[in-house]
C-alpha atoms as a PDB file:
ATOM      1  CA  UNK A   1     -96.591  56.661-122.347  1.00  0.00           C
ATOM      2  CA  UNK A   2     -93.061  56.743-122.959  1.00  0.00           C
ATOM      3  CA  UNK A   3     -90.858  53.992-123.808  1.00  0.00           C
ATOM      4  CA  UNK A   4     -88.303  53.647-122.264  1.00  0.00           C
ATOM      5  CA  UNK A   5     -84.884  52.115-123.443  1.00  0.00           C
ATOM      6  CA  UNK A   6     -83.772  49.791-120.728  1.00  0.00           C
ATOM      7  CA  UNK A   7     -79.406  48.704-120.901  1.00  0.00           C
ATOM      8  CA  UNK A   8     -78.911  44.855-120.980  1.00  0.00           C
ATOM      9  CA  UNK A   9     -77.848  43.535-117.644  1.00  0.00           C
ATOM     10  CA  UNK A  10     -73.944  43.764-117.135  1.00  0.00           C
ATOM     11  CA  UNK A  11     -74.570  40.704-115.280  1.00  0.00           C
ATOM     12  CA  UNK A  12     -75.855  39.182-118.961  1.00  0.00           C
ATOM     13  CA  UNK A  13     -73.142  40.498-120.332  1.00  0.00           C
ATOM     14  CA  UNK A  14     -70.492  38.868-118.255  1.00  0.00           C
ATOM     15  CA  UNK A  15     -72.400  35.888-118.664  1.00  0.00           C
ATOM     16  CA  UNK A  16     -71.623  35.703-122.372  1.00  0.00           C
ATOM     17  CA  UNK A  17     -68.379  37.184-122.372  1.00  0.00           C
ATOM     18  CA  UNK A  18     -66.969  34.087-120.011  1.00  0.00           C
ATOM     19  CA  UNK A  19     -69.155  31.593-122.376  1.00  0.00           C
ATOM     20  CA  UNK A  20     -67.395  32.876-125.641  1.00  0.00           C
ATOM     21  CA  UNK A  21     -64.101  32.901-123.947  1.00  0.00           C
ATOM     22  CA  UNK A  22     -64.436  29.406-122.341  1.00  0.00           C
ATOM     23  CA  UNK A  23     -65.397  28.109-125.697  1.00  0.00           C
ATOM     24  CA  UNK A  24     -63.328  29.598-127.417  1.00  0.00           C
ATOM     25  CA  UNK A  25     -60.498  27.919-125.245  1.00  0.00           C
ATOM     26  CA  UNK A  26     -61.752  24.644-125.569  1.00  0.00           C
ATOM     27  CA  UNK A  27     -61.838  25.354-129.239  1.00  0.00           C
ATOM     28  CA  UNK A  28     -57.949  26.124-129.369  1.00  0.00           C
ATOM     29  CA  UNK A  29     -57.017  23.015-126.981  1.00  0.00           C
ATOM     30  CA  UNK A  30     -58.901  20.606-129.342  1.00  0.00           C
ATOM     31  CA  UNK A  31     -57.692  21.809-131.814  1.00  0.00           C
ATOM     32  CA  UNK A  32     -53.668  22.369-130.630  1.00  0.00           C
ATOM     33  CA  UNK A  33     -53.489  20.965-127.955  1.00  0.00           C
ATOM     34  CA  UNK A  34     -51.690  17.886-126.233  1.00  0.00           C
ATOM     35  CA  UNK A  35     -54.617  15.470-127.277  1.00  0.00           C
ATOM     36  CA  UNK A  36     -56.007  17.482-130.260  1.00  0.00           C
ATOM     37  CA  UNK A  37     -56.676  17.494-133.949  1.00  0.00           C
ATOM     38  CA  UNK A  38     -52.797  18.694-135.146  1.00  0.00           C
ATOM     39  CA  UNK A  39     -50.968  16.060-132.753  1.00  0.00           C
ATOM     40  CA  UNK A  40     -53.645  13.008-134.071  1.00  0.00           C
ATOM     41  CA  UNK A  41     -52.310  14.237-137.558  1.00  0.00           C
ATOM     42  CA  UNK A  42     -48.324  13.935-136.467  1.00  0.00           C
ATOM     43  CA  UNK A  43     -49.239  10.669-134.641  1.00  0.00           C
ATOM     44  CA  UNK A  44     -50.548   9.031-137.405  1.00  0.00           C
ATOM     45  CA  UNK A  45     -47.532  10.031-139.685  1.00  0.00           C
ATOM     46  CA  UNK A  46     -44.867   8.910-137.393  1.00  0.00           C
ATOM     47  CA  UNK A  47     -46.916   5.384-137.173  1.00  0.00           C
ATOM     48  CA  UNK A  48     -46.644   4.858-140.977  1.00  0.00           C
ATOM     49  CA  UNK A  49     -43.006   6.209-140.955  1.00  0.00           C
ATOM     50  CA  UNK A  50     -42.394   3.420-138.103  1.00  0.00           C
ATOM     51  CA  UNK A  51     -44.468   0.944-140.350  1.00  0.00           C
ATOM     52  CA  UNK A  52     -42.312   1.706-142.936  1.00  0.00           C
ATOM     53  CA  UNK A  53     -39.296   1.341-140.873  1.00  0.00           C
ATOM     54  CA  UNK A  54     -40.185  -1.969-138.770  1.00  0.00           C
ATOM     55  CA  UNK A  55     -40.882  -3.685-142.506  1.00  0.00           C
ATOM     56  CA  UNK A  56     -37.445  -2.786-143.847  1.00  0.00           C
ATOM     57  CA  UNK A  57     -36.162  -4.464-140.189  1.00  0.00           C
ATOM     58  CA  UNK A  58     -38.023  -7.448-140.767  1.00  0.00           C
ATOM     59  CA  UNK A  59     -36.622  -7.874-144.309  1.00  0.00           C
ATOM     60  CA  UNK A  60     -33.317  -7.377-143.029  1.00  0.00           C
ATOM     61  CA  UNK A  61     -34.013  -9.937-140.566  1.00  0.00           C
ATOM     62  CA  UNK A  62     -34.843 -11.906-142.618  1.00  0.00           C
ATOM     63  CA  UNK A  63     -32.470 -11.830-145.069  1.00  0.00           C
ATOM     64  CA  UNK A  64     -29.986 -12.483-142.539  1.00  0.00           C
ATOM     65  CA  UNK A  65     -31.963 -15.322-141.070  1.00  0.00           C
ATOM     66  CA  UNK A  66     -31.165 -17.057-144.999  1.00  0.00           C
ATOM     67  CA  UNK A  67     -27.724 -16.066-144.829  1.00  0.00           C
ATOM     68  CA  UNK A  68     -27.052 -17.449-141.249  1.00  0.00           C
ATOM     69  CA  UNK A  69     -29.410 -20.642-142.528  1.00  0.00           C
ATOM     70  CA  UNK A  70     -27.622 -21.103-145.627  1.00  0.00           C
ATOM     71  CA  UNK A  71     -23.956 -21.329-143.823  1.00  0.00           C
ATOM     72  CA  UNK A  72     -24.993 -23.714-140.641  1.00  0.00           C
ATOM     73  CA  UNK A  73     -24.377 -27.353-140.584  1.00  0.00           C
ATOM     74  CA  UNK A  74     -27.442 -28.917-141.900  1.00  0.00           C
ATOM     75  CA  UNK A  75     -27.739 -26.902-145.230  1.00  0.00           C
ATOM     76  CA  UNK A  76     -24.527 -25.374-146.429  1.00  0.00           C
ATOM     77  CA  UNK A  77     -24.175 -23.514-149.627  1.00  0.00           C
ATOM     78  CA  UNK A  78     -20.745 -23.600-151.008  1.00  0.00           C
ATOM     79  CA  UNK A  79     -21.467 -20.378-153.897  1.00  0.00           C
ATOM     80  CA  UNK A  80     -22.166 -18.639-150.243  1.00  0.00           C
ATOM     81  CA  UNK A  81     -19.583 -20.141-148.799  1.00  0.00           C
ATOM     82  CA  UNK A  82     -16.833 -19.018-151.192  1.00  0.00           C
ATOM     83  CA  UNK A  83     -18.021 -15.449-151.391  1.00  0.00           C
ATOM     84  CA  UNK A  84     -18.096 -14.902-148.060  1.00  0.00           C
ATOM     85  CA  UNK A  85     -14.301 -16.511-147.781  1.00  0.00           C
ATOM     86  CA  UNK A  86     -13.028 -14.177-150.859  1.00  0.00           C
ATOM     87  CA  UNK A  87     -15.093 -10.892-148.923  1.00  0.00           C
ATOM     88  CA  UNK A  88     -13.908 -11.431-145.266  1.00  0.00           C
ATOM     89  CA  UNK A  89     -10.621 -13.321-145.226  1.00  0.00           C
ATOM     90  CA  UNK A  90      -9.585 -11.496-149.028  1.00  0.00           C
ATOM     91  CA  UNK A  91      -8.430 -15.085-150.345  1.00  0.00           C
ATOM     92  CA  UNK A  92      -8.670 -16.131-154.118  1.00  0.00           C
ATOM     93  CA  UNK A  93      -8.333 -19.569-155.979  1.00  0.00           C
ATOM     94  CA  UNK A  94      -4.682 -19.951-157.299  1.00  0.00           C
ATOM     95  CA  UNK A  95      -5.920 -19.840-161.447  1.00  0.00           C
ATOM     96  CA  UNK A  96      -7.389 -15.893-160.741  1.00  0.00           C
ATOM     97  CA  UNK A  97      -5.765 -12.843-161.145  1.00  0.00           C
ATOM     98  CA  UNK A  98      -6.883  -9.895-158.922  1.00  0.00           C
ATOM     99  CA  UNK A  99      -6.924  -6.378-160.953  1.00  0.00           C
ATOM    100  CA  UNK A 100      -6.742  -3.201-158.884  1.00  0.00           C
END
């Protein structure tokens, strides 16, 4: 008796070839791709940038809200009022003296 050495299939061989490559390309896309592991990473980032961002609007809001409050009918602040005269219109009291 002689043993013979028998070839693996090429059919077997094909077989494995298109697995690896097929995983390997599902690999890749979840790791890069539109939906994968790189993009969930930028994502994330640009939502705490936007955090970040929307907070300083609020405060800005905000701040403006107590401004605008400050100067309306009901409630009026005359320290506000009188800075806001000398900034926009440029007037002073008559006992100052401006230095340039």
């Amino acid at each position: 008796m002689t043993t013979q050495k028998s070839r693996p299939a090429i059919g077997a061989l094909v077989f494995f070839g298109l697995a690896f490559a097929l995983s390997s390309y599902f690999t890749f896309a979840a790791v890069q791709g539109d939906y994968g592991l790189f993009r969930r990473v930028e994502i994330l980032a640009e939502k705490e940038k936007l955090q970040a961002e929307l907070a300083e609007v609020q405060a800005q809001v905000a701040h403006m809200e107590n401004i605008t409050h400050r100067l309306s009918d009901e409630y009026l602040d005359l320290d506000l009022l009188d800075q806001q005269v000398r900034d926009v219109l440029g007037m002073i009291r008559a006992d100052e003296i401006v230095i340039r």
